[in-house]
C-alpha atoms as a PDB file:
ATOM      1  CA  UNK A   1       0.000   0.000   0.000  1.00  0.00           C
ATOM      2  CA  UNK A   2       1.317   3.235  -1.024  1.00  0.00           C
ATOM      3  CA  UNK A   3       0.759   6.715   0.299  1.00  0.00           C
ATOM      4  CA  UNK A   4       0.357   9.737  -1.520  1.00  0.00           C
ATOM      5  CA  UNK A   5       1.036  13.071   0.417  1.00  0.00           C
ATOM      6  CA  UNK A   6       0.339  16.459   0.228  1.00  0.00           C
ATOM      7  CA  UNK A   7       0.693  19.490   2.916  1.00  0.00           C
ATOM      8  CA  UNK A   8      -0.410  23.525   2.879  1.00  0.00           C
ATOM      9  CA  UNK A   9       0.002  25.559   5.244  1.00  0.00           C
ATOM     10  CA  UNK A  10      -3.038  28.032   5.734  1.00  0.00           C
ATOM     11  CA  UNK A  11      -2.825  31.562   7.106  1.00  0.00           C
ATOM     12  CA  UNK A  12      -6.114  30.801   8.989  1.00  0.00           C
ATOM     13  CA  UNK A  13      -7.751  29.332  12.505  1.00  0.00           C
ATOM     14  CA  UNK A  14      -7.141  25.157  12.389  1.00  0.00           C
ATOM     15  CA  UNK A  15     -11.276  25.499  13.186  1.00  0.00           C
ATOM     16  CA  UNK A  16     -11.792  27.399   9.836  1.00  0.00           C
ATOM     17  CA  UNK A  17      -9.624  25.373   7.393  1.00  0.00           C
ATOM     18  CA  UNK A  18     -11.692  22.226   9.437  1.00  0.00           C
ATOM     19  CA  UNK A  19     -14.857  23.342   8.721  1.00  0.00           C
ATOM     20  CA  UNK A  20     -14.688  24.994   5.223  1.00  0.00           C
ATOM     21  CA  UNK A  21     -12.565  21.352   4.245  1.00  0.00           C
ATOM     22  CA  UNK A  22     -15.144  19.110   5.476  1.00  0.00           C
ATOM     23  CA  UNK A  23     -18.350  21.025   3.930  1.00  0.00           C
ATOM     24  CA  UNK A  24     -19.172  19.315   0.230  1.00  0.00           C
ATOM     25  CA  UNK A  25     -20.408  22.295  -0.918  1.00  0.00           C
ATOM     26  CA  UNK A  26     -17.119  23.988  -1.019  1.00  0.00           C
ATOM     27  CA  UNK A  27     -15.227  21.018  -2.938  1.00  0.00           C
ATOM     28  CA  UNK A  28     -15.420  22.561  -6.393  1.00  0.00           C
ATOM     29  CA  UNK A  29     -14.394  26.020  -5.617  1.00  0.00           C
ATOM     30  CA  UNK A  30     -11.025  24.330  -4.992  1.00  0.00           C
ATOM     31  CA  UNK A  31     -10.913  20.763  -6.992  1.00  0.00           C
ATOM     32  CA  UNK A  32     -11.315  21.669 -10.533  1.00  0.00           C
ATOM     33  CA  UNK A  33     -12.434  18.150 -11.731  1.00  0.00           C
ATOM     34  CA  UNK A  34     -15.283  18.654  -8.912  1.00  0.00           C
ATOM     35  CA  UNK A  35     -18.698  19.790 -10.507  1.00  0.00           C
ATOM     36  CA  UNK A  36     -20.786  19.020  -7.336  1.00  0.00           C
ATOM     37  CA  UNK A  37     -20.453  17.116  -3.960  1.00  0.00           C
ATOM     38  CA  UNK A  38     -23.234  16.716  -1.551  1.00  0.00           C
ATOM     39  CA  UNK A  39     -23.868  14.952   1.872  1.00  0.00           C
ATOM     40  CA  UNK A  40     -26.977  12.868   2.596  1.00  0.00           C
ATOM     41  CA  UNK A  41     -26.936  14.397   6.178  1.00  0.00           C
ATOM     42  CA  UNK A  42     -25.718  17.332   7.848  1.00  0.00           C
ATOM     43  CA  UNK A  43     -23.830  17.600  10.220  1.00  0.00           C
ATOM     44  CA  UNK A  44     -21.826  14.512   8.424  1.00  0.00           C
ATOM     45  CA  UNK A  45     -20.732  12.013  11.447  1.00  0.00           C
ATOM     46  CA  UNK A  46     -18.914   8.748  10.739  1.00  0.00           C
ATOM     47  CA  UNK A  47     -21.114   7.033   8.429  1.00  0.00           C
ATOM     48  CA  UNK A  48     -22.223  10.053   6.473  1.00  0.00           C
ATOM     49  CA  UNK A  49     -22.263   9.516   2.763  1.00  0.00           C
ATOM     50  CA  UNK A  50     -20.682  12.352   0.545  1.00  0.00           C
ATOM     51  CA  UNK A  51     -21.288  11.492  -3.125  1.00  0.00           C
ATOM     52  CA  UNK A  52     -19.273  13.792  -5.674  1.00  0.00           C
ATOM     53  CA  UNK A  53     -19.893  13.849  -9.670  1.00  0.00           C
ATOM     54  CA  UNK A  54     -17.110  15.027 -11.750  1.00  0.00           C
ATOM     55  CA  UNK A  55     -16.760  17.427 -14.640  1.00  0.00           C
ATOM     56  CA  UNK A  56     -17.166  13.893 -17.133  1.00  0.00           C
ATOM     57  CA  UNK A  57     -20.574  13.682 -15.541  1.00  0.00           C
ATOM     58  CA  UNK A  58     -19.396  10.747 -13.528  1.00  0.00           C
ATOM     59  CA  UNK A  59     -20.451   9.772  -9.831  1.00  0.00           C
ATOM     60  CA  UNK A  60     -18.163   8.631  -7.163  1.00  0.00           C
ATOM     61  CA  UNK A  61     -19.739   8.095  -3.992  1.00  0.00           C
ATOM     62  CA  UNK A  62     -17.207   7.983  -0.169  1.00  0.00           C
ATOM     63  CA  UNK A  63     -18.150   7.108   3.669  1.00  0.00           C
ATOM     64  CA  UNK A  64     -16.846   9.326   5.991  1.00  0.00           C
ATOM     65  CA  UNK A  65     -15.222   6.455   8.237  1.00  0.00           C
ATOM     66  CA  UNK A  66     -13.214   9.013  10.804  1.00  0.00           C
ATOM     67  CA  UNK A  67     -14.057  12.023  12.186  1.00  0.00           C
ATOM     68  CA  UNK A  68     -11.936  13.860  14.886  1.00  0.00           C
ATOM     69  CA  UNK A  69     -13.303  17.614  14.799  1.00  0.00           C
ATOM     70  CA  UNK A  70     -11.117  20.189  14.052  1.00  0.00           C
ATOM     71  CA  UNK A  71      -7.956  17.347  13.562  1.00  0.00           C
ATOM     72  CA  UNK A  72      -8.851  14.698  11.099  1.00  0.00           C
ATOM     73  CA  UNK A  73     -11.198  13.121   9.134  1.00  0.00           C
ATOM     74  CA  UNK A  74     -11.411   9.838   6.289  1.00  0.00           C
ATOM     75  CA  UNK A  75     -13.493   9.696   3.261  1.00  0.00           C
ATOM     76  CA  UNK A  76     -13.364   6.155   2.219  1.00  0.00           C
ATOM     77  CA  UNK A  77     -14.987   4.214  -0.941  1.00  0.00           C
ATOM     78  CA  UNK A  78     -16.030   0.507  -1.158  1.00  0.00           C
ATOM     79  CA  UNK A  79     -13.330  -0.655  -2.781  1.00  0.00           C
ATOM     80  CA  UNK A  80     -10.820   0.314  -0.675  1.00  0.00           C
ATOM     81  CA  UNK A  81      -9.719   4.162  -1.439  1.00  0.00           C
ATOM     82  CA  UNK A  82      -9.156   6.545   1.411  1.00  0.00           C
ATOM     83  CA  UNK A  83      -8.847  10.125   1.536  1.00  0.00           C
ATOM     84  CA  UNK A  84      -7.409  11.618   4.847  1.00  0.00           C
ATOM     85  CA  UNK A  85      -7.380  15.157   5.867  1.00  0.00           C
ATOM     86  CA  UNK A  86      -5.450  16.231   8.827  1.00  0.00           C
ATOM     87  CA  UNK A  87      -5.260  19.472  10.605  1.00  0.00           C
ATOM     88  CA  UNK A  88      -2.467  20.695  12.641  1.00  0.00           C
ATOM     89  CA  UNK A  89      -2.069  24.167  14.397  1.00  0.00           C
ATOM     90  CA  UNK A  90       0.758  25.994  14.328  1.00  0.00           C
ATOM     91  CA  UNK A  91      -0.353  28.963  15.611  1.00  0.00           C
ATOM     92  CA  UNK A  92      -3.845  30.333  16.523  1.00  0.00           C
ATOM     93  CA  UNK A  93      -4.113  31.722  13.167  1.00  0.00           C
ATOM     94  CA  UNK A  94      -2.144  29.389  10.815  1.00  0.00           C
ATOM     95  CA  UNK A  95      -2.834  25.768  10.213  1.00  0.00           C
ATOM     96  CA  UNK A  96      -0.887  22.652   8.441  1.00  0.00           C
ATOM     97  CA  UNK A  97      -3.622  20.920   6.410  1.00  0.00           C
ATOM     98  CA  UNK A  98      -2.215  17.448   5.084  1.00  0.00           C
ATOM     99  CA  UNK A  99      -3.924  15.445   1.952  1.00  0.00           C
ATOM    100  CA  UNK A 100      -3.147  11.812   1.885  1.00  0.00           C
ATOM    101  CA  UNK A 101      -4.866   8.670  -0.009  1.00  0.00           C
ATOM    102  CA  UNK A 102      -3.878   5.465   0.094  1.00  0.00           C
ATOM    103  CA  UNK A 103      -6.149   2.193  -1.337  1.00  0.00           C
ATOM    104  CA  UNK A 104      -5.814  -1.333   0.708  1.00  0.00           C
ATOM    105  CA  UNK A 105      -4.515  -3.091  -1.943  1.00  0.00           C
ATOM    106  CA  UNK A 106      -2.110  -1.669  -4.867  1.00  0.00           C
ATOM    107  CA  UNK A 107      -0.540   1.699  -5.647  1.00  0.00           C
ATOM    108  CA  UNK A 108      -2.373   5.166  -5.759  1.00  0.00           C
ATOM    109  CA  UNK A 109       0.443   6.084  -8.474  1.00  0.00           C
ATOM    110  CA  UNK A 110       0.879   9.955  -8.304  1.00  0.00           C
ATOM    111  CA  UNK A 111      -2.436  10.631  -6.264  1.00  0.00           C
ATOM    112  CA  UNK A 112      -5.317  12.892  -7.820  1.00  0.00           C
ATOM    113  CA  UNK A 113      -5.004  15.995  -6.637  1.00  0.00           C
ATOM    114  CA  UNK A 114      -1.757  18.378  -6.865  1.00  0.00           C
ATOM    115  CA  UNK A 115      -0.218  20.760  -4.996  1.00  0.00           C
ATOM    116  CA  UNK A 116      -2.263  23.750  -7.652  1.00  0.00           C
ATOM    117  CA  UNK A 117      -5.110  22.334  -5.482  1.00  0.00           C
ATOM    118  CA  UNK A 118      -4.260  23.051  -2.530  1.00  0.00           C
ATOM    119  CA  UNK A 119      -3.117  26.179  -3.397  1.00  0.00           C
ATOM    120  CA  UNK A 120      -6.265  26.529  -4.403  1.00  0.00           C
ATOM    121  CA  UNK A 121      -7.936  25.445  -1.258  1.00  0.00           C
ATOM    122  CA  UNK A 122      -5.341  27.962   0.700  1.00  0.00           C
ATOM    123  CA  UNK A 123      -6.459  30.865  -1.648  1.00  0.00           C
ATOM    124  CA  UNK A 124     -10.508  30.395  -1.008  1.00  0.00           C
ATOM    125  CA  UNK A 125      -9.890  29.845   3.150  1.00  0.00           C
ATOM    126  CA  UNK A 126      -7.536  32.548   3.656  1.00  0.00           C
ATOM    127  CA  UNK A 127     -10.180  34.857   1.509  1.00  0.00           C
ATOM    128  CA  UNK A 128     -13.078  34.230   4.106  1.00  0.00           C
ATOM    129  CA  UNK A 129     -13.804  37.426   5.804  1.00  0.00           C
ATOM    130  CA  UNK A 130     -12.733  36.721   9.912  1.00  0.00           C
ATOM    131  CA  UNK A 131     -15.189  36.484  12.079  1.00  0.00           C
END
């Protein structure tokens, strides 16, 4: 099993990168090949089902199988893909956010998203008016 890693850091509360990270309406201001991605509950808890369709039209559909607010959570499929996202503060206003995926049996290659992504994702969190 192979891991594919990414990190940003994000000039913004480990709280705000959580929460704007974990909402499915957010995912395609900041992964292009995104069109939509919804929830079939909200708040999501472990269990929730996010289902995302790309710009090809086609449907993917991921359990969120770990949730630790504000540090971590899993999106997983049924044949054995994960998606982490983990959260660490480094200060009260800056946060590490680290992208990994991984699949239970073979190699994730090069991963699917790229560090433009997350630049991405860095760009549309740190633009959030503060609170």
């Amino acid at each position: 099993m192979k891991e594919f890693k990414l990190t940003v850091q994000i000039n913004r509360p480990t709280k705000d990168v959580f929460a704007f990270t974990l909402d499915p309406k957010n995912t395609p201001k900041w992964i292009d090949f995104i069109a939509v991605e919804q929830a079939n509950e909200w708040p999501p808890k472990v269990g929730t089902i996010y289902r995302n369709q790309n710009t090809a039209g086609e449907w993917r559909e991921f359990e969120l199988t770990a949730l630790r607010p504000d540090k971590e959570f899993v999106l997983s499929t049924k044949g054995g893909f994960h998606v982490r996202y983990g959260f660490t503060p480094l200060t009260t206003t800056a946060t590490e956010m680290e992208y990994s995926e991984w699949l239970d049996n073979g190699d994730v290659g090069d991963g699917g998203l790229t560090m433009d992504a997350l630049e991405k994702l860095k760009r549309e969190v740190e633009a959030i008016p503060a609170n």
